[in-house]
C-alpha atoms as a PDB file:
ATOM      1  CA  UNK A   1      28.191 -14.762  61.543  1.00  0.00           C
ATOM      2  CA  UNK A   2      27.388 -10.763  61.543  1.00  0.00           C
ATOM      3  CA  UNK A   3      26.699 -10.125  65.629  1.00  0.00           C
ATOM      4  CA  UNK A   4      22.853  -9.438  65.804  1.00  0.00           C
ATOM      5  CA  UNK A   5      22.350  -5.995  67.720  1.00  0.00           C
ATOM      6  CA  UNK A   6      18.965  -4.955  70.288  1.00  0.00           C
ATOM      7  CA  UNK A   7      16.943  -3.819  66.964  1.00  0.00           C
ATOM      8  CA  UNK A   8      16.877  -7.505  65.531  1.00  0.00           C
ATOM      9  CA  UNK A   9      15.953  -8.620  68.965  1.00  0.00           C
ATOM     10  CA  UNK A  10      13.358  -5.661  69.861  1.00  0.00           C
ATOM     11  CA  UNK A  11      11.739  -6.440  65.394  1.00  0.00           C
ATOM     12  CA  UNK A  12      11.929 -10.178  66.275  1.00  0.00           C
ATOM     13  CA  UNK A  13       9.415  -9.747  69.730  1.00  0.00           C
ATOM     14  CA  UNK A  14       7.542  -7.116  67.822  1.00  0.00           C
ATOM     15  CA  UNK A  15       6.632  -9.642  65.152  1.00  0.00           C
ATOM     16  CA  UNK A  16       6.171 -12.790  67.524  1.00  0.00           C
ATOM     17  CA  UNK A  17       3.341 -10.462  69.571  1.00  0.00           C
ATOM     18  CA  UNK A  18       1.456  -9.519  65.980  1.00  0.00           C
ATOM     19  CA  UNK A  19       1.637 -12.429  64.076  1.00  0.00           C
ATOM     20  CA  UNK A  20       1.035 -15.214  67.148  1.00  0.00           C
ATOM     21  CA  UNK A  21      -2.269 -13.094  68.188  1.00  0.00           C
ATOM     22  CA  UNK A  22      -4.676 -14.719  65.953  1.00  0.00           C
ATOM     23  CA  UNK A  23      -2.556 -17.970  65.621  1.00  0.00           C
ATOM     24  CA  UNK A  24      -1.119 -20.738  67.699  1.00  0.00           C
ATOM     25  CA  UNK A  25       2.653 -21.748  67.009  1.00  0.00           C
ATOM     26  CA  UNK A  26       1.161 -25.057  65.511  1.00  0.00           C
ATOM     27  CA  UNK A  27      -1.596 -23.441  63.173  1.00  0.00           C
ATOM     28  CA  UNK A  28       2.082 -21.135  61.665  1.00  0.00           C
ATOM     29  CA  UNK A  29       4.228 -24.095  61.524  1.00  0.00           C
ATOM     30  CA  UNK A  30       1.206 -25.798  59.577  1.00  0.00           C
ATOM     31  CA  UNK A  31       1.235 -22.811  57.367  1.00  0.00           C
ATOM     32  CA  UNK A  32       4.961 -22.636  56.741  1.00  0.00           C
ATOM     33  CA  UNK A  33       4.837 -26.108  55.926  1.00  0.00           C
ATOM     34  CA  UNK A  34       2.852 -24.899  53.059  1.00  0.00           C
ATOM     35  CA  UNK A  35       4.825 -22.167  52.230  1.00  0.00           C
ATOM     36  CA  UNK A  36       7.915 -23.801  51.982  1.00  0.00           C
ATOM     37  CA  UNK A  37       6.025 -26.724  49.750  1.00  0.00           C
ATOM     38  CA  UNK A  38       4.707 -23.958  47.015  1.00  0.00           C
ATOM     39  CA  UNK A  39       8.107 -22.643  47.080  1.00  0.00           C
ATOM     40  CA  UNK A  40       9.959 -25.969  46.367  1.00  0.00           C
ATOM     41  CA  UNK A  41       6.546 -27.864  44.655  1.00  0.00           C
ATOM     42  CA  UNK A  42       4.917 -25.423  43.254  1.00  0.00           C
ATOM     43  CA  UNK A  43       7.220 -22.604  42.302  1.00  0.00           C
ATOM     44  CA  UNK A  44       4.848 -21.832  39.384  1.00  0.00           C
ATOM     45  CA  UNK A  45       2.546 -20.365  41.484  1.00  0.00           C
ATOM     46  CA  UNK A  46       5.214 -17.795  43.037  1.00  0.00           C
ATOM     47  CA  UNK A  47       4.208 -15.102  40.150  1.00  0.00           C
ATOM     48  CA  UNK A  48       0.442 -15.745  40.780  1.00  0.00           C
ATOM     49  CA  UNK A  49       0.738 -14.352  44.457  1.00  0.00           C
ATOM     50  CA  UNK A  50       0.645 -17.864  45.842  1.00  0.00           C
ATOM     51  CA  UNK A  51       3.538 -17.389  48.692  1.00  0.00           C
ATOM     52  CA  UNK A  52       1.301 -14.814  50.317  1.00  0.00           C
ATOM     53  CA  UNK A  53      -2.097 -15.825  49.665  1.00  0.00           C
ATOM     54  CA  UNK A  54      -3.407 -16.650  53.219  1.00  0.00           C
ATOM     55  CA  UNK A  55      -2.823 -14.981  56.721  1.00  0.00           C
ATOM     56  CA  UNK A  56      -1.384 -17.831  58.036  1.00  0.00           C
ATOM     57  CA  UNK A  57       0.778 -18.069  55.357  1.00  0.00           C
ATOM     58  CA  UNK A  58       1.323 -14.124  55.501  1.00  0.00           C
ATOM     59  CA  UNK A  59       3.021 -14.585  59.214  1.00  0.00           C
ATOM     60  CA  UNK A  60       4.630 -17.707  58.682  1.00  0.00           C
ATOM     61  CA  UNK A  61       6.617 -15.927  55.759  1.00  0.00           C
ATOM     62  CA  UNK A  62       6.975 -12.854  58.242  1.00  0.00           C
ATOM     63  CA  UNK A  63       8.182 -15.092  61.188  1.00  0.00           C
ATOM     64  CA  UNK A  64      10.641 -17.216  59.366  1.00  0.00           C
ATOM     65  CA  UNK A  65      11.783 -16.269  56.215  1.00  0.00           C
ATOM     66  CA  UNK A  66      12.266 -12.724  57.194  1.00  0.00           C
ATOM     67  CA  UNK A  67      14.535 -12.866  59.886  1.00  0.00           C
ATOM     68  CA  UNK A  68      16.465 -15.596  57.844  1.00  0.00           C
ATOM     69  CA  UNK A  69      16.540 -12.938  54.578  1.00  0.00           C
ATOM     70  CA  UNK A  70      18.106 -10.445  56.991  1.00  0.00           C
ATOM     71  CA  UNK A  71      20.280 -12.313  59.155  1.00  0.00           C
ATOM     72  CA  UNK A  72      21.905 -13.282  55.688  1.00  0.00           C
ATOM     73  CA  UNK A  73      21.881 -10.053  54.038  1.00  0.00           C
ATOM     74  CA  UNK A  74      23.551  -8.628  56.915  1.00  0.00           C
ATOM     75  CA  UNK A  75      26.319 -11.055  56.050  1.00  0.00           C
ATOM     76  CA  UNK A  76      27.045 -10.360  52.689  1.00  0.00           C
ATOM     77  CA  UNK A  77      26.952  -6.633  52.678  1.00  0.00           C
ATOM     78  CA  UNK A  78      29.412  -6.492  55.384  1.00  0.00           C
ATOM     79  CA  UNK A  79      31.922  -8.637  52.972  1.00  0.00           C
ATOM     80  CA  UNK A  80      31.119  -7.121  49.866  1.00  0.00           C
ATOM     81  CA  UNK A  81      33.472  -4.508  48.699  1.00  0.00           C
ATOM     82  CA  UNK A  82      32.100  -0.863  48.266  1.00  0.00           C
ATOM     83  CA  UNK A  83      28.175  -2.049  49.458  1.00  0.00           C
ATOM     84  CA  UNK A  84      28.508   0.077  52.384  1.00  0.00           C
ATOM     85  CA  UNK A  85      29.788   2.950  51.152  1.00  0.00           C
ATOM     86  CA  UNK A  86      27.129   6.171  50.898  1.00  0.00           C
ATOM     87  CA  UNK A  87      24.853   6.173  48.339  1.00  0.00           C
ATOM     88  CA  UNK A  88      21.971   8.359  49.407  1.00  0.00           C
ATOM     89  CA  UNK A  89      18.964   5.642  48.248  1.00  0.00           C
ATOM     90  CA  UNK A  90      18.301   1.879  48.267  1.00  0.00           C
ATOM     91  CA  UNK A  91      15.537   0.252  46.179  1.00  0.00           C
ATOM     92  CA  UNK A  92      14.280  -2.463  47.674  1.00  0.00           C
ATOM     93  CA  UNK A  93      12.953  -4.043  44.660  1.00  0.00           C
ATOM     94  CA  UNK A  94      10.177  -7.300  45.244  1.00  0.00           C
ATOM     95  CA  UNK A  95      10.872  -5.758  48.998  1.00  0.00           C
ATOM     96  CA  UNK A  96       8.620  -7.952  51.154  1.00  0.00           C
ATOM     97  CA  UNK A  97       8.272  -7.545  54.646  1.00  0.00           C
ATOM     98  CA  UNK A  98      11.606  -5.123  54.128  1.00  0.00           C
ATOM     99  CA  UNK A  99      13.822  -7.227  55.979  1.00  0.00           C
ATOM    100  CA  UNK A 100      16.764  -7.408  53.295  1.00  0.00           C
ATOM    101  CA  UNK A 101      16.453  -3.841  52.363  1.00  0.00           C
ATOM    102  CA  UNK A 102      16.845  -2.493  56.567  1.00  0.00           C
ATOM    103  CA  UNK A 103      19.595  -5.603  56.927  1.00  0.00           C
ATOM    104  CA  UNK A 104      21.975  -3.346  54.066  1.00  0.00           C
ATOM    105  CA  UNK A 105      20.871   0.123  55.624  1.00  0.00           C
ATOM    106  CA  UNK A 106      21.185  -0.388  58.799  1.00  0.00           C
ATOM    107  CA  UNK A 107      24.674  -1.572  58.046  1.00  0.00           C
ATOM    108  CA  UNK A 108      25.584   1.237  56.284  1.00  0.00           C
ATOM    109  CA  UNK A 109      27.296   4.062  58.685  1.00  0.00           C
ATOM    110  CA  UNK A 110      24.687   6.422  57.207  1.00  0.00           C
ATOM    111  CA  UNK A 111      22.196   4.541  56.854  1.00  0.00           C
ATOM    112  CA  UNK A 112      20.292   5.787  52.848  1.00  0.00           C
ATOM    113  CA  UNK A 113      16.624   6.355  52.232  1.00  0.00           C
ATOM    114  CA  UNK A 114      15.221   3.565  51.471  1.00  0.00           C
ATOM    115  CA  UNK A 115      12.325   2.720  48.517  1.00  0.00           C
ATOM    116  CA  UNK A 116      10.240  -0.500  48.770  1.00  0.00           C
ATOM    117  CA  UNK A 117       8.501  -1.443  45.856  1.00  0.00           C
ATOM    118  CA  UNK A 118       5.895  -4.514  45.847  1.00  0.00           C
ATOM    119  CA  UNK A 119       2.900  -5.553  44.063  1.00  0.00           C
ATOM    120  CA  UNK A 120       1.703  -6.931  47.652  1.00  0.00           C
ATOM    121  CA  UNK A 121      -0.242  -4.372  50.014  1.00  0.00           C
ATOM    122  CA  UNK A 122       0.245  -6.708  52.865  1.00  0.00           C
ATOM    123  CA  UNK A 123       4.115  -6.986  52.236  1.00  0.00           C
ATOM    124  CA  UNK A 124       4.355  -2.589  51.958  1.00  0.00           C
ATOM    125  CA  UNK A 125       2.787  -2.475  55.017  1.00  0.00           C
ATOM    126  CA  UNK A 126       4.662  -5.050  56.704  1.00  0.00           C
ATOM    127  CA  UNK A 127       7.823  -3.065  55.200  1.00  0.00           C
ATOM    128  CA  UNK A 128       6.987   0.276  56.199  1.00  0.00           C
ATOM    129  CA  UNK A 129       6.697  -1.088  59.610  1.00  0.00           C
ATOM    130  CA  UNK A 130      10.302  -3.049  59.449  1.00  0.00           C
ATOM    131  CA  UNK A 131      12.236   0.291  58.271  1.00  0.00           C
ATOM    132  CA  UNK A 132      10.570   2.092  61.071  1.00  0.00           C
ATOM    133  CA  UNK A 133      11.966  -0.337  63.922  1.00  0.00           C
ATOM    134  CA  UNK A 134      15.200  -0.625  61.942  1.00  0.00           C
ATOM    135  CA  UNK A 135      15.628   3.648  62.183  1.00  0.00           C
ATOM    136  CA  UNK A 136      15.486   3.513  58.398  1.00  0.00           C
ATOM    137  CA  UNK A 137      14.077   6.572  56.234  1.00  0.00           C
ATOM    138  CA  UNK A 138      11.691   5.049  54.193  1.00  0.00           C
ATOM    139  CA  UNK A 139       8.716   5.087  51.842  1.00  0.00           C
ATOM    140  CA  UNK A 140       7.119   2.317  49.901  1.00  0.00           C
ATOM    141  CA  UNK A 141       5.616   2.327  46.318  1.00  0.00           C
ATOM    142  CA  UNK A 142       2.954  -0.571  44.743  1.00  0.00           C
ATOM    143  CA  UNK A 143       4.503  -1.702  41.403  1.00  0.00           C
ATOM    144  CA  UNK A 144       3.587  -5.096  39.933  1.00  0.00           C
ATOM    145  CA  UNK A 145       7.102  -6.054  38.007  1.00  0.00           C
ATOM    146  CA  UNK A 146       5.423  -8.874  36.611  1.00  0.00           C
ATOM    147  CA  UNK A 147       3.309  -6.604  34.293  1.00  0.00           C
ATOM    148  CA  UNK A 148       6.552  -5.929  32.933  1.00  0.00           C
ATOM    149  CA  UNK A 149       6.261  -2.106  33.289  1.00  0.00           C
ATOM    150  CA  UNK A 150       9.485  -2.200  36.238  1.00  0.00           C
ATOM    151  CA  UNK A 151      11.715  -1.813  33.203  1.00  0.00           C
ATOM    152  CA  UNK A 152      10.106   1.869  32.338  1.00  0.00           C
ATOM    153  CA  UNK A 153       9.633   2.159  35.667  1.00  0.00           C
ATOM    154  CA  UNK A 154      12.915   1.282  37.996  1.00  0.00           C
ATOM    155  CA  UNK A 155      11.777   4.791  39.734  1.00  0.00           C
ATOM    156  CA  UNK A 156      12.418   8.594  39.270  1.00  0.00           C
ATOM    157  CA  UNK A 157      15.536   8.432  41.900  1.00  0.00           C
ATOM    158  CA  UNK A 158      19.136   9.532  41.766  1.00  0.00           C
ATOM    159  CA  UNK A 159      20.853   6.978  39.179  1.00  0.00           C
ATOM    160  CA  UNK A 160      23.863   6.955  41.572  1.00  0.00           C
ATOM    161  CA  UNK A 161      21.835   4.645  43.987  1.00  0.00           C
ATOM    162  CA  UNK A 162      21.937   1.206  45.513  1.00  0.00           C
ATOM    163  CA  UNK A 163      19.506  -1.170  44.001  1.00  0.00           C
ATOM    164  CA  UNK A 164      18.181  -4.727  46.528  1.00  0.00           C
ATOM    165  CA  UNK A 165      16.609  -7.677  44.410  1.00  0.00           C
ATOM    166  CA  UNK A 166      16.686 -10.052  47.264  1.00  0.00           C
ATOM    167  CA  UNK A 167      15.051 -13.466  46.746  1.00  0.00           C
ATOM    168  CA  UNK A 168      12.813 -11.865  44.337  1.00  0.00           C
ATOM    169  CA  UNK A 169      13.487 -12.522  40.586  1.00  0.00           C
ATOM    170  CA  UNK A 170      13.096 -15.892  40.734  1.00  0.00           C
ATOM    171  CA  UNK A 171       9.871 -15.630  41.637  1.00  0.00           C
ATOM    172  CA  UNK A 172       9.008 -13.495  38.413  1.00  0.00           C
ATOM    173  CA  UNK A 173       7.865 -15.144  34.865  1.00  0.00           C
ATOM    174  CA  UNK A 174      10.772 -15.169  32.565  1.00  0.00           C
ATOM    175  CA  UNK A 175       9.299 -12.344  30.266  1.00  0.00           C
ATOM    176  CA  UNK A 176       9.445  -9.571  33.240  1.00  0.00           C
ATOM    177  CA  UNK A 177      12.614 -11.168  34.785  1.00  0.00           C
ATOM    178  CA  UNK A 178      14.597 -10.830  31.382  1.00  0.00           C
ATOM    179  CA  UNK A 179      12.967  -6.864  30.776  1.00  0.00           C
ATOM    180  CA  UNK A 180      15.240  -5.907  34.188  1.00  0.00           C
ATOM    181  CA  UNK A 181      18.459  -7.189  33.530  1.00  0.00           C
ATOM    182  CA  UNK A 182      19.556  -4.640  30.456  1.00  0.00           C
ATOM    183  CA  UNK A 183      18.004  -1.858  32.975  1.00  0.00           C
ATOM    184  CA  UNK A 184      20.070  -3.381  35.906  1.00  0.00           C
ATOM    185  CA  UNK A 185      23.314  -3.300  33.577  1.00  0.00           C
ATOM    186  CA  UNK A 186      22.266   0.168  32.384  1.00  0.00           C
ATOM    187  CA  UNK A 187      21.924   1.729  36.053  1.00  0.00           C
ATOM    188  CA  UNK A 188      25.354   0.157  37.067  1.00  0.00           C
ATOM    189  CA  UNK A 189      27.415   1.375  33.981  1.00  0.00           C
ATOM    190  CA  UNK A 190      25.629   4.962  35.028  1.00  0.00           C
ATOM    191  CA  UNK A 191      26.722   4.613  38.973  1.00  0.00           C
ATOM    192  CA  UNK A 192      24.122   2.655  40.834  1.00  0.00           C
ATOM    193  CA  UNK A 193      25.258  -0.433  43.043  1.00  0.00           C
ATOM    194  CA  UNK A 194      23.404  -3.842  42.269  1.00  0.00           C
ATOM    195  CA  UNK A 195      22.956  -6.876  44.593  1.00  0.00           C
ATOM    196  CA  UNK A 196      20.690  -9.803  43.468  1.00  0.00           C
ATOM    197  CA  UNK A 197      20.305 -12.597  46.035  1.00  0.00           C
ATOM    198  CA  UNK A 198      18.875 -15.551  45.470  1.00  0.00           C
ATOM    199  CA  UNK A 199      19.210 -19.541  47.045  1.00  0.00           C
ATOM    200  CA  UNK A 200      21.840 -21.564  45.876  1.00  0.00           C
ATOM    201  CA  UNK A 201      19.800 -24.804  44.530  1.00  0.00           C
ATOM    202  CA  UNK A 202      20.591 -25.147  40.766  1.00  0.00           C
ATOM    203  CA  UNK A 203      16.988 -26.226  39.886  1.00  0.00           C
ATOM    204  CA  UNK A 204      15.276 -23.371  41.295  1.00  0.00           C
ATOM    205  CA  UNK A 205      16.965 -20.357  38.866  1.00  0.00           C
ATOM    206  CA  UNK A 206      17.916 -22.245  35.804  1.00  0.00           C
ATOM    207  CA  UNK A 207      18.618 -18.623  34.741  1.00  0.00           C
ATOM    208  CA  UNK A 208      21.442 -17.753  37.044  1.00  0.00           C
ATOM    209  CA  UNK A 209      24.590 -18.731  34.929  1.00  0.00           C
ATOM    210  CA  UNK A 210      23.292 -16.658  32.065  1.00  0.00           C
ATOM    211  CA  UNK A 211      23.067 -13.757  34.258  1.00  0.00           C
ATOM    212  CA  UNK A 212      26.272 -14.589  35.683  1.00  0.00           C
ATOM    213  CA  UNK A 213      27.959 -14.695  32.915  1.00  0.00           C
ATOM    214  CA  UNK A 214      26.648 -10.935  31.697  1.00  0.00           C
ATOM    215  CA  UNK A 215      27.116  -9.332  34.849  1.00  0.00           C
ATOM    216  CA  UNK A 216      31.052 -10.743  35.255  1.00  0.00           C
ATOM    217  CA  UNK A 217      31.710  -9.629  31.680  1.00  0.00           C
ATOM    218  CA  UNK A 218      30.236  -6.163  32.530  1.00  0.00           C
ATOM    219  CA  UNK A 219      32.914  -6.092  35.831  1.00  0.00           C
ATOM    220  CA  UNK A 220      30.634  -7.359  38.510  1.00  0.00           C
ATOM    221  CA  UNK A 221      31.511 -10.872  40.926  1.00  0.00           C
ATOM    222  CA  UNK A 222      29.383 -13.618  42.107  1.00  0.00           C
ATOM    223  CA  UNK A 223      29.728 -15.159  45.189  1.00  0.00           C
ATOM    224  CA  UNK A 224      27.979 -17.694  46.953  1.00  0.00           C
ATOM    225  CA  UNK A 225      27.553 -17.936  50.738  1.00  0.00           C
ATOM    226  CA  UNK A 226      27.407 -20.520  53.890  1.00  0.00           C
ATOM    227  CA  UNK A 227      27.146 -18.788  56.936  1.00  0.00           C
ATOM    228  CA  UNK A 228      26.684 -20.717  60.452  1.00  0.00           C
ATOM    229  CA  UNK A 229      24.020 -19.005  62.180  1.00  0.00           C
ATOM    230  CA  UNK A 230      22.391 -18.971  65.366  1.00  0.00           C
ATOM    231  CA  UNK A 231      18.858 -18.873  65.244  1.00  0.00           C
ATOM    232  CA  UNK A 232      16.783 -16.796  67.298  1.00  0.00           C
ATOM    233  CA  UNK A 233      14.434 -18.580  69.614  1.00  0.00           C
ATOM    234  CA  UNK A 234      10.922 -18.636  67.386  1.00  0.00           C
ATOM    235  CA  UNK A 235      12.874 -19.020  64.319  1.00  0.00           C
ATOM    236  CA  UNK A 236      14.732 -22.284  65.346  1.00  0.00           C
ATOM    237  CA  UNK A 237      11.239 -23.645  67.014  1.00  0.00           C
ATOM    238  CA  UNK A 238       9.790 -23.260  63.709  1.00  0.00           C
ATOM    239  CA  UNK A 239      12.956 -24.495  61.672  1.00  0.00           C
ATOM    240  CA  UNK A 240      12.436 -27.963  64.248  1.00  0.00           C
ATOM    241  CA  UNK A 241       8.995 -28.442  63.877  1.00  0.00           C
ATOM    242  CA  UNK A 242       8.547 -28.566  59.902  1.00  0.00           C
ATOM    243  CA  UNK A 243      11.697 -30.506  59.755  1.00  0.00           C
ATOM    244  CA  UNK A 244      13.960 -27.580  57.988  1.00  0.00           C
ATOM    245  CA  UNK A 245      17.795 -26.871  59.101  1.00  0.00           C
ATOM    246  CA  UNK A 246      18.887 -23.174  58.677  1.00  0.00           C
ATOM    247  CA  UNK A 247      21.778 -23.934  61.327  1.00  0.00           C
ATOM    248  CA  UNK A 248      23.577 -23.163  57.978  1.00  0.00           C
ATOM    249  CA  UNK A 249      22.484 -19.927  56.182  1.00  0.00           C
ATOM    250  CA  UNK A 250      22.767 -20.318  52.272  1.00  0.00           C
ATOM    251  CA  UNK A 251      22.830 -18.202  49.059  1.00  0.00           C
ATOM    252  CA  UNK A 252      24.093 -16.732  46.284  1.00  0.00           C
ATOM    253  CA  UNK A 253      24.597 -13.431  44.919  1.00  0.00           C
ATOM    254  CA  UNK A 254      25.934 -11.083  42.320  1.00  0.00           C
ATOM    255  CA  UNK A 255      27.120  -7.588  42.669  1.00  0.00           C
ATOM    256  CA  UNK A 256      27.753  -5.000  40.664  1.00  0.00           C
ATOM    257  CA  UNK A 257      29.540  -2.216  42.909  1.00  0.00           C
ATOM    258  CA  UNK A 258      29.254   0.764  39.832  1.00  0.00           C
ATOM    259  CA  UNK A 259      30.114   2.374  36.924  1.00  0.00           C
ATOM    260  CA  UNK A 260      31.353  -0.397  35.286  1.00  0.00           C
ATOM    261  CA  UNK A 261      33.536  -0.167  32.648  1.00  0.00           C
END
């Protein structure tokens, strides 16, 4: 497992102190009980907002599933081939709270600017504030890529960039998922880098192998991951008490280090 450094630690006691000031550790385990039930139960929902749509739900997601997101990340760009190299700008598409998108810059020697793009005003703000303890350049941008409009819109930046869709398409409708992947192959035949990550369960992206398929024939690799971890303190607390085990840190990704041929 990638060594955690004194930002992780210093993000991790920022976030306990905001999101445990108007709740009690019980009242966010309730909530993440909740959260993880929509996203296995009720992954309909997902497109609708649902993940998000409660503060207690808001910190619980913030608490737990961030750190996780980066711890992982952190992982896999450090054993893909070529992610760290220097491109100048990351999008952090379906960004979040911005944990994926620091976990790849701040891994990167020179760390790029960094674009995070969500339909959520909570998540952009919560973002903005990760880059910022992570010593990430950054700037964030409201874009709803369930309208379908991300296609036209994948952003006026440099096409040689690195592009983040971390735990994010499966939680699109099928319609706006399937208008980014020609634009993903597109950018990465013109010199962007492409990472999607998403959980390894079969059931919950029953359009993986398609896309896997597509983005091996175009030269890109898939990979999926099981990475011991050691939890930090609030994160394992909350992992006990709804009856979770992330001991193990799982997912899968594909990569598409550009051009392709």
């Amino acid at each position: 497992m990638t060594p955690r450094d004194s930002r992780f630690d210093d993000w991790l006691t920022s976030l306990e102190q905001r999101h445990l000031e108007n709740f009690t550790f019980s009242e966010v385990a309730k909530a993440l009980r909740a959260l993880s039930s929509t996203y296995v139960e009720r992954r309909h929902k997902l497109a609708e907002g649902a993940a998000l749509a409660t503060a207690g739900k808001r910190s619980a997601f913030a608490l737990f599933y961030g750190p996780l997101h980066y711890l992982l990340l952190s992982h896999i760009v450090r054993r893909l081939p070529g992610a760290l190299s220097n491109k100048a700008t990351l999008i952090d598409l379906g960004c979040g709270t911005g944990a994926a998108g620091s976990a790849w810059a701040a891994a990167c020697e020179r760390p790029p600017r960094v674009i995070g793009v969500d339909c959520n005003g909570w998540a952009l703000g919560e973002a903005a504030a990760t880059y910022r303890w992570f010593g990430v350049s950054a700037e964030t941008r409201r874009l709803n890529l369930e309208k379908g409009d991300g296609t036209a819109k994948l952003l006026p930046v440099p096409v040689s960039a690195s592009v983040l869709a971390a735990f994010t398409l499966n939680e699109l409708g099928d319609r706006a998922r399937e208008a980014l992947l020609p634009t993903l192959l597109e950018r990465a035949k013109r010199g962007s880098q492409i990472l999607i990550v998403e959980p390894i369960a079969g059931g919950v992206a029953r359009w993986w192998d398609r896309w896997r398929r597509e983005i091996e024939d175009a030269g890109g690799r898939s990979d999926e991951w099981r990475v011991r971890a050691e939890l930090p303190a609030i994160v394992a607390k909350l992992d006990r008490a709804v009856r979770l085990d992330h001991r193990e840190l799982t997912g899968r990704s594909l990569w598409m280090p550009g051009p392709l041929t």
